[in-house]
Each structure stands twice: as structure tokens, then as C-alpha cells.
ModelCIF file with pLDDT and N, C-alpha, C, O atoms, coordinates in Angstrom:
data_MODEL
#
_entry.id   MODEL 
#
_entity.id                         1 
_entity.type                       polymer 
_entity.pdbx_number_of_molecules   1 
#
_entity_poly.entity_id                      1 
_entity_poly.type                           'polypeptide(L)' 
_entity_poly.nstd_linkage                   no 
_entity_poly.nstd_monomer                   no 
_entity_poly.pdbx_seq_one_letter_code       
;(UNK)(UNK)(UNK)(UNK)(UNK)(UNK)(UNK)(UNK)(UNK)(UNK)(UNK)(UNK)(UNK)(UNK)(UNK)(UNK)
(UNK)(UNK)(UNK)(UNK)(UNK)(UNK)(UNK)(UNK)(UNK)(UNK)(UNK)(UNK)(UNK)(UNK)(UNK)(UNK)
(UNK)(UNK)(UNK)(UNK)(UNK)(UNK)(UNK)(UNK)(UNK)(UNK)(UNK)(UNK)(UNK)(UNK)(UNK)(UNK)
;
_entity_poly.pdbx_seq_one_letter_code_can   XXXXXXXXXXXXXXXXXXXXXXXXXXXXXXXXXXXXXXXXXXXXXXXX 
_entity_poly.pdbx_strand_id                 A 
#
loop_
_entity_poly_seq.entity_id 
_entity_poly_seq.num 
_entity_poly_seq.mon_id 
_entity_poly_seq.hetero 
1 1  UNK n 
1 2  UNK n 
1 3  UNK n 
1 4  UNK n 
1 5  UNK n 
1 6  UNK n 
1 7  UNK n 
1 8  UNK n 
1 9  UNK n 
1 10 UNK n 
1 11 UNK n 
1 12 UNK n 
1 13 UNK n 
1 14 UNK n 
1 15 UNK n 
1 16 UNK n 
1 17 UNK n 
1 18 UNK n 
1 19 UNK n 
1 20 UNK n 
1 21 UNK n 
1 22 UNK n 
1 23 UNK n 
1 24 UNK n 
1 25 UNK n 
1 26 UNK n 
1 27 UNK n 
1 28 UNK n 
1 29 UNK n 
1 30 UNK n 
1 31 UNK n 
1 32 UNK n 
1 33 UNK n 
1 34 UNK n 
1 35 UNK n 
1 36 UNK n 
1 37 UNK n 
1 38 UNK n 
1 39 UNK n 
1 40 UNK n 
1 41 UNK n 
1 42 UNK n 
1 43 UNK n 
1 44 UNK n 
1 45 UNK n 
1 46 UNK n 
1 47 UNK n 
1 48 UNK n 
#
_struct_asym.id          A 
_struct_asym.entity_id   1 
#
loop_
_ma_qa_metric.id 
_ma_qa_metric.mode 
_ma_qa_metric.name 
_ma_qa_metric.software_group_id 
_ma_qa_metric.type 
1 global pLDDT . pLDDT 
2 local  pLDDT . pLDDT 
#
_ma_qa_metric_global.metric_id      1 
_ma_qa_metric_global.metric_value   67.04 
_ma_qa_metric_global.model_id       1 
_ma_qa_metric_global.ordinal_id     1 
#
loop_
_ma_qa_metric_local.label_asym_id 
_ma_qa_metric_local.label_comp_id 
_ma_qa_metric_local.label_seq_id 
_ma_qa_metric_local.metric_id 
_ma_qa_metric_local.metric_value 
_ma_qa_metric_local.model_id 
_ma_qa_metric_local.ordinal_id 
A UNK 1  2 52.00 1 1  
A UNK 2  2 45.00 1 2  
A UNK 3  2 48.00 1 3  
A UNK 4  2 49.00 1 4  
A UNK 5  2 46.00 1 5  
A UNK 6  2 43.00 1 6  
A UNK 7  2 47.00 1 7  
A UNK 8  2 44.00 1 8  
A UNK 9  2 46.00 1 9  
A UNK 10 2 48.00 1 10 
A UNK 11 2 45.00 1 11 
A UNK 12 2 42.00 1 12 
A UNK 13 2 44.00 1 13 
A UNK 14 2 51.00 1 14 
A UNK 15 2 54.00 1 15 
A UNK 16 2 54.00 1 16 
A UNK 17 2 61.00 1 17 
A UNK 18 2 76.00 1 18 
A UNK 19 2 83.00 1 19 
A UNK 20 2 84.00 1 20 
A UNK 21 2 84.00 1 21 
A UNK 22 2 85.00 1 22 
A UNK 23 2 83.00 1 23 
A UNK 24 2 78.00 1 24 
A UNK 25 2 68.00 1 25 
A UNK 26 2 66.00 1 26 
A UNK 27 2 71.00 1 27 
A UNK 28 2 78.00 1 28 
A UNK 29 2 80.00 1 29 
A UNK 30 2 84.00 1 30 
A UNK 31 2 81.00 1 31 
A UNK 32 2 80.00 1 32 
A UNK 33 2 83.00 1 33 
A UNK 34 2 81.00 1 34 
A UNK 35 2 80.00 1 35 
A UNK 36 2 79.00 1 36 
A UNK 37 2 81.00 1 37 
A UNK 38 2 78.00 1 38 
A UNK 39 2 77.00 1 39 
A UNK 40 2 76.00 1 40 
A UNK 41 2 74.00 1 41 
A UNK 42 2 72.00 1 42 
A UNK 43 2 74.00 1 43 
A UNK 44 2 64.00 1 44 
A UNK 45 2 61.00 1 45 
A UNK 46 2 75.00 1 46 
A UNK 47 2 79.00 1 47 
A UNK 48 2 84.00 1 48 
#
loop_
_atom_site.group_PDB 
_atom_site.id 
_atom_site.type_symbol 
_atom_site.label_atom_id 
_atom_site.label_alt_id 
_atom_site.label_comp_id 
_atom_site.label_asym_id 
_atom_site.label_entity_id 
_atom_site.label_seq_id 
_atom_site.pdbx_PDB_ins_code 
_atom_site.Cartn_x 
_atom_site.Cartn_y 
_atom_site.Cartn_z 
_atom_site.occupancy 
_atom_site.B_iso_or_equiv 
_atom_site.pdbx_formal_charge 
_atom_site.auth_seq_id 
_atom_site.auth_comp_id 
_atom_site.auth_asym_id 
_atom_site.auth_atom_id 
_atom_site.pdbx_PDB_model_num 
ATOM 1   N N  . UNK A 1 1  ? 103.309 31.804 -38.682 1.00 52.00 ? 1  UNK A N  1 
ATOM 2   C CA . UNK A 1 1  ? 103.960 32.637 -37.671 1.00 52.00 ? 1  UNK A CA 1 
ATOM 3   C C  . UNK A 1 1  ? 104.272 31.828 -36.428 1.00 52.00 ? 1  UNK A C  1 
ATOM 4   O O  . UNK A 1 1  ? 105.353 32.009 -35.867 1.00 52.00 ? 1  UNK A O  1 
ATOM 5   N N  . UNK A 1 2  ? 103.346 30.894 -35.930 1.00 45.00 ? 2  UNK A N  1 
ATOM 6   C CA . UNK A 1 2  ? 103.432 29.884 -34.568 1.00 45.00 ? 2  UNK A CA 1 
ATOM 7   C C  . UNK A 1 2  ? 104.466 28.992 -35.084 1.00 45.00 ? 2  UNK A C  1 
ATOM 8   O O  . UNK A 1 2  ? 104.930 28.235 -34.231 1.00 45.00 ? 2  UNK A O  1 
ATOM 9   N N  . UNK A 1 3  ? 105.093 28.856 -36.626 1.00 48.00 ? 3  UNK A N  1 
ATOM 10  C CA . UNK A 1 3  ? 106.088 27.927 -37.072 1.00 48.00 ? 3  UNK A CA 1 
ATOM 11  C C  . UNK A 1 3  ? 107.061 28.365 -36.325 1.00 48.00 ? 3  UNK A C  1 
ATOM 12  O O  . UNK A 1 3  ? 107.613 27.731 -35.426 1.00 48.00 ? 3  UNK A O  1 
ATOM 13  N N  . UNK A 1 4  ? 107.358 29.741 -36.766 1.00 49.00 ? 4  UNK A N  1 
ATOM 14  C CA . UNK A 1 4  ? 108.567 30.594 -37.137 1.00 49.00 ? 4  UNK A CA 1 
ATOM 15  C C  . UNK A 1 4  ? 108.816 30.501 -35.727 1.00 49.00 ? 4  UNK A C  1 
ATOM 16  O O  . UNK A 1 4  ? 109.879 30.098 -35.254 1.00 49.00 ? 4  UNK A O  1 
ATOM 17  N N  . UNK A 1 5  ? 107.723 30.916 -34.998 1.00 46.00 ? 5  UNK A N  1 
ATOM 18  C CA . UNK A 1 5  ? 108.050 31.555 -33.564 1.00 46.00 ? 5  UNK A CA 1 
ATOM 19  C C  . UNK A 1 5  ? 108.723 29.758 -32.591 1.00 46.00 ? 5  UNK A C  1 
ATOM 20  O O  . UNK A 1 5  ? 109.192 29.706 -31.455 1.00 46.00 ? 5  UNK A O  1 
ATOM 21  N N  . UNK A 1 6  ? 108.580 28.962 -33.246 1.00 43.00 ? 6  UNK A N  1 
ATOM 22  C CA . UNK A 1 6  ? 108.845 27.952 -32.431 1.00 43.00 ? 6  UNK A CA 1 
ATOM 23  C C  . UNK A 1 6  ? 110.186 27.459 -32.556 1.00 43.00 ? 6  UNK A C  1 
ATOM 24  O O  . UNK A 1 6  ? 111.087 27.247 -31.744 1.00 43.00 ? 6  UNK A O  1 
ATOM 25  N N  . UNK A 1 7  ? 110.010 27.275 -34.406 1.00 47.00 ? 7  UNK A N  1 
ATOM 26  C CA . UNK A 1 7  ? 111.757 27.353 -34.417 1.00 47.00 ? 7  UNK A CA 1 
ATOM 27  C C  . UNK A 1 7  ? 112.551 27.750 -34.200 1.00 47.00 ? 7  UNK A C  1 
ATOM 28  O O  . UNK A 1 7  ? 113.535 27.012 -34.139 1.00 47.00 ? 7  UNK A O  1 
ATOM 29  N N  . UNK A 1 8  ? 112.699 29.066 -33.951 1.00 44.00 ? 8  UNK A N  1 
ATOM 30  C CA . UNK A 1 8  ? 113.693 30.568 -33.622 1.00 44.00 ? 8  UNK A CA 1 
ATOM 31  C C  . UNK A 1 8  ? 113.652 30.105 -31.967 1.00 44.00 ? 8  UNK A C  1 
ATOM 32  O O  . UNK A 1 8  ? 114.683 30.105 -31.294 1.00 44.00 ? 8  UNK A O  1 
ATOM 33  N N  . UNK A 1 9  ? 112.424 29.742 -31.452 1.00 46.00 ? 9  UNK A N  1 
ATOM 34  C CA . UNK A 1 9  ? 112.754 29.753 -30.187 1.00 46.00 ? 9  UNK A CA 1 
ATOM 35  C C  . UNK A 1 9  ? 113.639 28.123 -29.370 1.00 46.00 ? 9  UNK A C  1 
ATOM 36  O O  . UNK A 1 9  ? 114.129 27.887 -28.265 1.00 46.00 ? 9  UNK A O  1 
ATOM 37  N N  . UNK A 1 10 ? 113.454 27.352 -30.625 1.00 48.00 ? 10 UNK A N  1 
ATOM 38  C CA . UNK A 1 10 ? 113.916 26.469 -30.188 1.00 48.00 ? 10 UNK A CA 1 
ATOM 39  C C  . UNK A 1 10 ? 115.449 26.515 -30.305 1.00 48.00 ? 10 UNK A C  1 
ATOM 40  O O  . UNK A 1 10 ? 116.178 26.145 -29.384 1.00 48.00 ? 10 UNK A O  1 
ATOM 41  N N  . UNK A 1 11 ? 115.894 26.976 -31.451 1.00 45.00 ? 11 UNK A N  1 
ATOM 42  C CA . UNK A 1 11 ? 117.230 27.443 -31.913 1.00 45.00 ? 11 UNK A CA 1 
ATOM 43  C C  . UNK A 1 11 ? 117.759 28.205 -30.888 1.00 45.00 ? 11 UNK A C  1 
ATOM 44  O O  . UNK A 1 11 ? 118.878 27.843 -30.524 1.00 45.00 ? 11 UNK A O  1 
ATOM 45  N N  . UNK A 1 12 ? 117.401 28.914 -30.462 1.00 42.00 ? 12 UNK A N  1 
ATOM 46  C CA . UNK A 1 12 ? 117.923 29.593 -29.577 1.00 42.00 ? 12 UNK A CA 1 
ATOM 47  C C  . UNK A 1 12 ? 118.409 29.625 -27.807 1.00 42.00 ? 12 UNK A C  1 
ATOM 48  O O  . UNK A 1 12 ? 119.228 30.178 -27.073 1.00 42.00 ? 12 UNK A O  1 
ATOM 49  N N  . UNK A 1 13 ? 117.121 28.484 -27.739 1.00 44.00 ? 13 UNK A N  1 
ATOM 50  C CA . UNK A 1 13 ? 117.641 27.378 -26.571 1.00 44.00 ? 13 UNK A CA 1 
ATOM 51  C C  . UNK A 1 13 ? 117.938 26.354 -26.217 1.00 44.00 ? 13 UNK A C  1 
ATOM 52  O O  . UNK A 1 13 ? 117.563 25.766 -25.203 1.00 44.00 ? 13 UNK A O  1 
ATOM 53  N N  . UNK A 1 14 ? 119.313 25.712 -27.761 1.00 51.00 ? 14 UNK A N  1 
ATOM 54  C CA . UNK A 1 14 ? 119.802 24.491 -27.820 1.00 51.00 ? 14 UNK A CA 1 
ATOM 55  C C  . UNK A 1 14 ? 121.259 25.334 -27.231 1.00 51.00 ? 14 UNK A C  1 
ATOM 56  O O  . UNK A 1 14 ? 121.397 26.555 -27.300 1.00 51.00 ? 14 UNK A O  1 
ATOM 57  N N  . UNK A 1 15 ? 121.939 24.695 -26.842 1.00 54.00 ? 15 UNK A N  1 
ATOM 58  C CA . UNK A 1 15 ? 123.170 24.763 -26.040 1.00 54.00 ? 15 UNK A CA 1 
ATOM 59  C C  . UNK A 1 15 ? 124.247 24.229 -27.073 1.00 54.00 ? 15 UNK A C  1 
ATOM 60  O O  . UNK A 1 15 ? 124.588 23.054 -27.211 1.00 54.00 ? 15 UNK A O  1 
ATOM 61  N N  . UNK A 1 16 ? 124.727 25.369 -27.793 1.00 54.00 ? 16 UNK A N  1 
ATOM 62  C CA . UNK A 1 16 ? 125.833 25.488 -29.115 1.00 54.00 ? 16 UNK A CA 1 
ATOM 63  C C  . UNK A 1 16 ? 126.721 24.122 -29.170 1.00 54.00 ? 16 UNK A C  1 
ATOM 64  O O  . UNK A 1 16 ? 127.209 23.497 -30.111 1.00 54.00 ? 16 UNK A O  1 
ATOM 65  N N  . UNK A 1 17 ? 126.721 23.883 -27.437 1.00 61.00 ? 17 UNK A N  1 
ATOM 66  C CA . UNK A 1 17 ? 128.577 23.188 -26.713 1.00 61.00 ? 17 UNK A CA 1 
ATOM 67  C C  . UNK A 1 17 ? 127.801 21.839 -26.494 1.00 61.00 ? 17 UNK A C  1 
ATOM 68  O O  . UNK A 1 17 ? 128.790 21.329 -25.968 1.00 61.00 ? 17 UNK A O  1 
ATOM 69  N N  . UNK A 1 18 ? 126.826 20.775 -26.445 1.00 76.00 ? 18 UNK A N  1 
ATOM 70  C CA . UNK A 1 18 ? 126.263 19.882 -26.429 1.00 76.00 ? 18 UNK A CA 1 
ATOM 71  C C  . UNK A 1 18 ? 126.698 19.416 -27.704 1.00 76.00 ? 18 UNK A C  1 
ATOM 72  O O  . UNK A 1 18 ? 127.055 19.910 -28.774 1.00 76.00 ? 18 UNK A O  1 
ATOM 73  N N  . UNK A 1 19 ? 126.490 17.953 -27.056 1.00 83.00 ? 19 UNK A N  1 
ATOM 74  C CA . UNK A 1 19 ? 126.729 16.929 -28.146 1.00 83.00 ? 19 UNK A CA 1 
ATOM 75  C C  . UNK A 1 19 ? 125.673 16.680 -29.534 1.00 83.00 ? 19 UNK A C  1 
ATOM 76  O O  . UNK A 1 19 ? 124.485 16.993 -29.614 1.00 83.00 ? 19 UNK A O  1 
ATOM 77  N N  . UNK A 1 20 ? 126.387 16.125 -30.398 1.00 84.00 ? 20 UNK A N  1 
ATOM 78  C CA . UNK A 1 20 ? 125.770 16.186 -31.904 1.00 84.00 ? 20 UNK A CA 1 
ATOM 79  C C  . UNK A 1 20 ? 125.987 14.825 -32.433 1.00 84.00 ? 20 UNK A C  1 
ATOM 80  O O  . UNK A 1 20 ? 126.911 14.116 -32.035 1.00 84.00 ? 20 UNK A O  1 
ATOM 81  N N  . UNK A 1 21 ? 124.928 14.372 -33.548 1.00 84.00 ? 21 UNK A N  1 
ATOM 82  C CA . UNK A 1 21 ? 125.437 13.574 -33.998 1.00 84.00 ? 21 UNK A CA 1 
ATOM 83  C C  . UNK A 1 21 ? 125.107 13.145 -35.490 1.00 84.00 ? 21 UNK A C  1 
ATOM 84  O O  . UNK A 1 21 ? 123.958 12.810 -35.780 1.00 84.00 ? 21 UNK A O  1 
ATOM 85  N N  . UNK A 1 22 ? 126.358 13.160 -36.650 1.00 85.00 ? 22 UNK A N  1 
ATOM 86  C CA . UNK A 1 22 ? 125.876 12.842 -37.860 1.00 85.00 ? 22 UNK A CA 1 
ATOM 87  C C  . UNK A 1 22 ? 126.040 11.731 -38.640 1.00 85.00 ? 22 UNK A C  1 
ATOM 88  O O  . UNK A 1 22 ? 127.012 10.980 -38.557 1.00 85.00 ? 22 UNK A O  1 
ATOM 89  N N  . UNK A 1 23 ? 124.984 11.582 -39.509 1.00 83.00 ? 23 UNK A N  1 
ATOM 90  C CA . UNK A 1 23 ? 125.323 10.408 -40.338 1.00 83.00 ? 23 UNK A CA 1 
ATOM 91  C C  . UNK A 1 23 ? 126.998 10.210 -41.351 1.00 83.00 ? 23 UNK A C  1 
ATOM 92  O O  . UNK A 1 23 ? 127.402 10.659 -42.424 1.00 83.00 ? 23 UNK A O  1 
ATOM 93  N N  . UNK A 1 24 ? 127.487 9.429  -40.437 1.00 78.00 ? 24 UNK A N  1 
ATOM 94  C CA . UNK A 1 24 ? 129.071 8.891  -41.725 1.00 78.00 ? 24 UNK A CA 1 
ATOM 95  C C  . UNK A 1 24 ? 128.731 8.891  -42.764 1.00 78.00 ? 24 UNK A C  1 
ATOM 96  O O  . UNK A 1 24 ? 129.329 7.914  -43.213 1.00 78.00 ? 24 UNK A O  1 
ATOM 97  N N  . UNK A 1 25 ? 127.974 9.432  -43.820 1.00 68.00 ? 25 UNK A N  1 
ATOM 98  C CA . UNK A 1 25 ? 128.183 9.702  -45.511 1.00 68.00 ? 25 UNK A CA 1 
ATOM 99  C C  . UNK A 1 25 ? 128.064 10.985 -45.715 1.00 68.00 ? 25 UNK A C  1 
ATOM 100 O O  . UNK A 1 25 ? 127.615 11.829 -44.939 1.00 68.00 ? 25 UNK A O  1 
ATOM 101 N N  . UNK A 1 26 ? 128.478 11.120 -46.786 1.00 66.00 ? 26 UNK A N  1 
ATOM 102 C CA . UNK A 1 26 ? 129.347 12.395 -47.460 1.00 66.00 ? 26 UNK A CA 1 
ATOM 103 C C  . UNK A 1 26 ? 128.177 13.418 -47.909 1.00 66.00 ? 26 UNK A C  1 
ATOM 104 O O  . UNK A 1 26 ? 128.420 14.594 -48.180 1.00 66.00 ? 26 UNK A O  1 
ATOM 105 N N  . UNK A 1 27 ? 126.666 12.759 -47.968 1.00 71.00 ? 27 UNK A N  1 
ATOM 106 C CA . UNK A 1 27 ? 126.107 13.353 -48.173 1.00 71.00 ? 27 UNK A CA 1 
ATOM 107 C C  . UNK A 1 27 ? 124.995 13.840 -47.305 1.00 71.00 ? 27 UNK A C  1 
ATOM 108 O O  . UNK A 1 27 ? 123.892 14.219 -47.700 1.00 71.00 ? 27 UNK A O  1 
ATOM 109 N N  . UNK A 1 28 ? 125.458 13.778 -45.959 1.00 78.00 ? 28 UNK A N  1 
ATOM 110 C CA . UNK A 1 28 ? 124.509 13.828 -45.209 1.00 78.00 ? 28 UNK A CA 1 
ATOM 111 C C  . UNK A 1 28 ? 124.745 15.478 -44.422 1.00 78.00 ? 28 UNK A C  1 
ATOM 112 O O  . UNK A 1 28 ? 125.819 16.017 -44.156 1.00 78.00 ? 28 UNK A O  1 
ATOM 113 N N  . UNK A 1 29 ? 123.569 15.919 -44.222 1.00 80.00 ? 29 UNK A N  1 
ATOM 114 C CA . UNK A 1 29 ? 122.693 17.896 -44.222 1.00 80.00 ? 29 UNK A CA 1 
ATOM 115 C C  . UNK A 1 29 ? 122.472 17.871 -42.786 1.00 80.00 ? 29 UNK A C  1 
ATOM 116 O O  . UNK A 1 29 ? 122.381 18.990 -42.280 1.00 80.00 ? 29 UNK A O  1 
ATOM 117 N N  . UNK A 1 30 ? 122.323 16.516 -41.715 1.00 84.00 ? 30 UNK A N  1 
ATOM 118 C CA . UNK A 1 30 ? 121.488 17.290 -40.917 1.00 84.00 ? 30 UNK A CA 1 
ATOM 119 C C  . UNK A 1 30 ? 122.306 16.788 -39.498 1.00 84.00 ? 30 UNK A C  1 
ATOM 120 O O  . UNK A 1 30 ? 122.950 15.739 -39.452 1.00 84.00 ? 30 UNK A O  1 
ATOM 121 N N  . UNK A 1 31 ? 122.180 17.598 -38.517 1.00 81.00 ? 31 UNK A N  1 
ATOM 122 C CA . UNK A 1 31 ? 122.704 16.821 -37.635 1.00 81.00 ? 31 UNK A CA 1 
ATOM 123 C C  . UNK A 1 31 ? 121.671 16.428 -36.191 1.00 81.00 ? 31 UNK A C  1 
ATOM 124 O O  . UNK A 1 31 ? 120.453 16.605 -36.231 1.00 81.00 ? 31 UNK A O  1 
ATOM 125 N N  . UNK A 1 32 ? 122.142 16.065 -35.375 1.00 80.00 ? 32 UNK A N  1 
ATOM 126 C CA . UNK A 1 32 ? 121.031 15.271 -34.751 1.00 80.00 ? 32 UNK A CA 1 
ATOM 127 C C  . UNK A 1 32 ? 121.231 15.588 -32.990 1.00 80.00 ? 32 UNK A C  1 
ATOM 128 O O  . UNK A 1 32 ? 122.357 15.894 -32.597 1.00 80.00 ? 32 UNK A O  1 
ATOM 129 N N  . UNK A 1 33 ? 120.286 15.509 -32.175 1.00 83.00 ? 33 UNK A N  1 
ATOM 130 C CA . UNK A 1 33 ? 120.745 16.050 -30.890 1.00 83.00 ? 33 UNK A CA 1 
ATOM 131 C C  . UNK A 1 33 ? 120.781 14.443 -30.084 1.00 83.00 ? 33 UNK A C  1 
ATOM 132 O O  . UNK A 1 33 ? 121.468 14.399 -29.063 1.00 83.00 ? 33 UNK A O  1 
ATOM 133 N N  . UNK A 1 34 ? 120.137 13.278 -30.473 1.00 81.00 ? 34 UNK A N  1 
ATOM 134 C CA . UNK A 1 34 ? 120.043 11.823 -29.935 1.00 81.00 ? 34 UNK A CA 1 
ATOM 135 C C  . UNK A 1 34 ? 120.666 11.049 -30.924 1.00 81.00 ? 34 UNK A C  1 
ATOM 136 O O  . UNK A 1 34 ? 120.535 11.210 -32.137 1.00 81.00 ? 34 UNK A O  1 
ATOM 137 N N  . UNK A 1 35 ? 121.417 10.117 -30.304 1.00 80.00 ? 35 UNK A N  1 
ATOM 138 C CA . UNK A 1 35 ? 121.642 9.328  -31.134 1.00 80.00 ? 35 UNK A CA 1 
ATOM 139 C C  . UNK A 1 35 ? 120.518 8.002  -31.406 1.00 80.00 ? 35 UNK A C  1 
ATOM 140 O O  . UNK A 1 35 ? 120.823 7.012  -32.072 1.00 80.00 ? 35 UNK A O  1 
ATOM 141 N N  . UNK A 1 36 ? 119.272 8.191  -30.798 1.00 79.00 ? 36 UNK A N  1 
ATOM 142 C CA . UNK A 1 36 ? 118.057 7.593  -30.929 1.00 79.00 ? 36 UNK A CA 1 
ATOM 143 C C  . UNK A 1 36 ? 117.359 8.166  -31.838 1.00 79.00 ? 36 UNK A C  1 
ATOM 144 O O  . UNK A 1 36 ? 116.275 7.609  -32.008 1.00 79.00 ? 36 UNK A O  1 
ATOM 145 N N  . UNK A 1 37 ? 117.571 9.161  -32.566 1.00 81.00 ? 37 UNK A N  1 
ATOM 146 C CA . UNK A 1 37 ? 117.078 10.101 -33.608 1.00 81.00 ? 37 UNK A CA 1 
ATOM 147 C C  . UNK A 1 37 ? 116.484 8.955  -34.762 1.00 81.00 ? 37 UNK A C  1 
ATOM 148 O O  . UNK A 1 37 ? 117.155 8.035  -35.228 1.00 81.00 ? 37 UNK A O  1 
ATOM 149 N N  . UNK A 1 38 ? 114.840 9.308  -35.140 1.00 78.00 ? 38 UNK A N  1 
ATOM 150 C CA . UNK A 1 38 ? 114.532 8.141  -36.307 1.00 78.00 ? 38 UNK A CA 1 
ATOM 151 C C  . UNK A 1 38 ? 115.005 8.233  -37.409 1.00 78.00 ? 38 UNK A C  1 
ATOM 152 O O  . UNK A 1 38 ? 114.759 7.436  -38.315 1.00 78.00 ? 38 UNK A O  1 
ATOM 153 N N  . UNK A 1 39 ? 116.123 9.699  -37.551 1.00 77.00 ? 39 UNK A N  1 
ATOM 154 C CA . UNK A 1 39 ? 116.356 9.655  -38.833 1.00 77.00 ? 39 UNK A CA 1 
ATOM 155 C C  . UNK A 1 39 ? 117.670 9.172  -39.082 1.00 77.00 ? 39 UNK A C  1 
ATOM 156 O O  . UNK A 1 39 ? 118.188 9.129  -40.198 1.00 77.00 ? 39 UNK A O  1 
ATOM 157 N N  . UNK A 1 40 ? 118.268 8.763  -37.874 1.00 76.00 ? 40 UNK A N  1 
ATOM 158 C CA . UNK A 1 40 ? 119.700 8.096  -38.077 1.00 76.00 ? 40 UNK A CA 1 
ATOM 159 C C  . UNK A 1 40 ? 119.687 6.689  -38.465 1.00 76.00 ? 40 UNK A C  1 
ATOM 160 O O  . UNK A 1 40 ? 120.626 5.950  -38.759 1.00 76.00 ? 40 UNK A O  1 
ATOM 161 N N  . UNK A 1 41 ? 118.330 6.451  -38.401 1.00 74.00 ? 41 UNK A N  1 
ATOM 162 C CA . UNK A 1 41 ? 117.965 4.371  -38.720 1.00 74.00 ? 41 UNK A CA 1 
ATOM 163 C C  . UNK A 1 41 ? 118.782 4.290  -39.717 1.00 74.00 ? 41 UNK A C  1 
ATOM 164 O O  . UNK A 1 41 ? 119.745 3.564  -39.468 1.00 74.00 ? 41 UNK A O  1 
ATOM 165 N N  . UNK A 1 42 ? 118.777 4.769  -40.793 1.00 72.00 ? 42 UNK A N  1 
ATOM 166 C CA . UNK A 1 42 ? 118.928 4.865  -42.441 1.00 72.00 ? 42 UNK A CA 1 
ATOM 167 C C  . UNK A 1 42 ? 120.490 4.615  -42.347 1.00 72.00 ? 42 UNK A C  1 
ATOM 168 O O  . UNK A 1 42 ? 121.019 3.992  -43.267 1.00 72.00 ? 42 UNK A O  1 
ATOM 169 N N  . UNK A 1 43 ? 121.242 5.057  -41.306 1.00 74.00 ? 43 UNK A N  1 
ATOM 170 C CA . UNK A 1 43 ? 123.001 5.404  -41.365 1.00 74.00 ? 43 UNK A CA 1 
ATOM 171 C C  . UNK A 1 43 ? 123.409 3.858  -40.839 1.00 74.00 ? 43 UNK A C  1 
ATOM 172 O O  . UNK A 1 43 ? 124.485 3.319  -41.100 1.00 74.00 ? 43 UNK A O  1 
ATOM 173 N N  . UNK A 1 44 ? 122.482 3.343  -40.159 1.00 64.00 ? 44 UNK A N  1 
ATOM 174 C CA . UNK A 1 44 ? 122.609 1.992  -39.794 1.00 64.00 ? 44 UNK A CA 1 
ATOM 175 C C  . UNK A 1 44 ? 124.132 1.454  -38.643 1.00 64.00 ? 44 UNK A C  1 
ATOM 176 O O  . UNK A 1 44 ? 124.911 0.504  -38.565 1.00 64.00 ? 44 UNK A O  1 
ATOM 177 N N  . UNK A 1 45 ? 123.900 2.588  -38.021 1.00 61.00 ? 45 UNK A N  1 
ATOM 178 C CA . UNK A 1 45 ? 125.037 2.770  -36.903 1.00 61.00 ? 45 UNK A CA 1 
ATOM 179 C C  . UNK A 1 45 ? 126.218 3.369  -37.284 1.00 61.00 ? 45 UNK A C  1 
ATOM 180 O O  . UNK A 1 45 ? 127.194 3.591  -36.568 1.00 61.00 ? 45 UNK A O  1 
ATOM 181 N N  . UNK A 1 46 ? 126.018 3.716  -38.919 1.00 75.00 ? 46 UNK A N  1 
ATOM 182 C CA . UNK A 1 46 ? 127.335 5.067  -39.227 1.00 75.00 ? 46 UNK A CA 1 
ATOM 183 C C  . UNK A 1 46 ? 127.063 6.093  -38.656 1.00 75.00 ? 46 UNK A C  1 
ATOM 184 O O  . UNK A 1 46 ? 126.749 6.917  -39.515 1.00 75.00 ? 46 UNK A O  1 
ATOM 185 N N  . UNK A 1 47 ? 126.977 6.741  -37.142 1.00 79.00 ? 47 UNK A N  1 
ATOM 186 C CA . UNK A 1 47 ? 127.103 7.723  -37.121 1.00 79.00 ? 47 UNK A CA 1 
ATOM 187 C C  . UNK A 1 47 ? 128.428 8.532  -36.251 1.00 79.00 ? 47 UNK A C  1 
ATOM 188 O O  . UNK A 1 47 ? 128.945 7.865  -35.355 1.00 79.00 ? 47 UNK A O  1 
ATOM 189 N N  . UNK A 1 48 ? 128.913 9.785  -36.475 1.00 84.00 ? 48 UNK A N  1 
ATOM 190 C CA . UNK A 1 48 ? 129.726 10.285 -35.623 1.00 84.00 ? 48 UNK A CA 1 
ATOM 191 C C  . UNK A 1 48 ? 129.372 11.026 -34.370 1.00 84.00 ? 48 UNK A C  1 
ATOM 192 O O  . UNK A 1 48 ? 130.260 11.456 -33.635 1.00 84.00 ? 48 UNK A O  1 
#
């Protein structure tokens, strides 16, 4: 329930109109609020 309640609340106070950023392959799910994000290492500076 302390999951739920954190995610919903976090979702809800990200700002829709802020910048994003995703990995350049075709198969990529997630998008990212830093472009310092550890999970963008992997894109190896492909990102948009």
C-alpha cells in the first residue's frame, strides 16, 4: 500500500510539459526525467 501510495503520488506530481528522455532503439519502454539516468548507460549516448 506505501508502494502504491508513493507511486500515484509521484505520478501525479511530475509536470506532463517537462523534459524527457529516451533511449534511440526501437525497443526501448521507458522514458527518463535526467539524462544522467543509470539506465540510459546501456544507450551509450543514443538518447533523444
Amino acid at each position: 500500500m506505501v508502494l502504491s501510495l508513493v507511486t500515484i503520488g509521484g505520478y501525479l506530481y511530475i509536470d506532463h510539459g517537462a523534459k524527457a528522455y529516451i533511449c534511440d532503439k526501437g525497443s526501448a519502454r521507458k522514458y527518463h526525467l535526467s539524462d544522467k539516468c543509470p539506465a540510459l548507460k546501456n544507450c551509450k549516448d543514443h538518447f533523444v
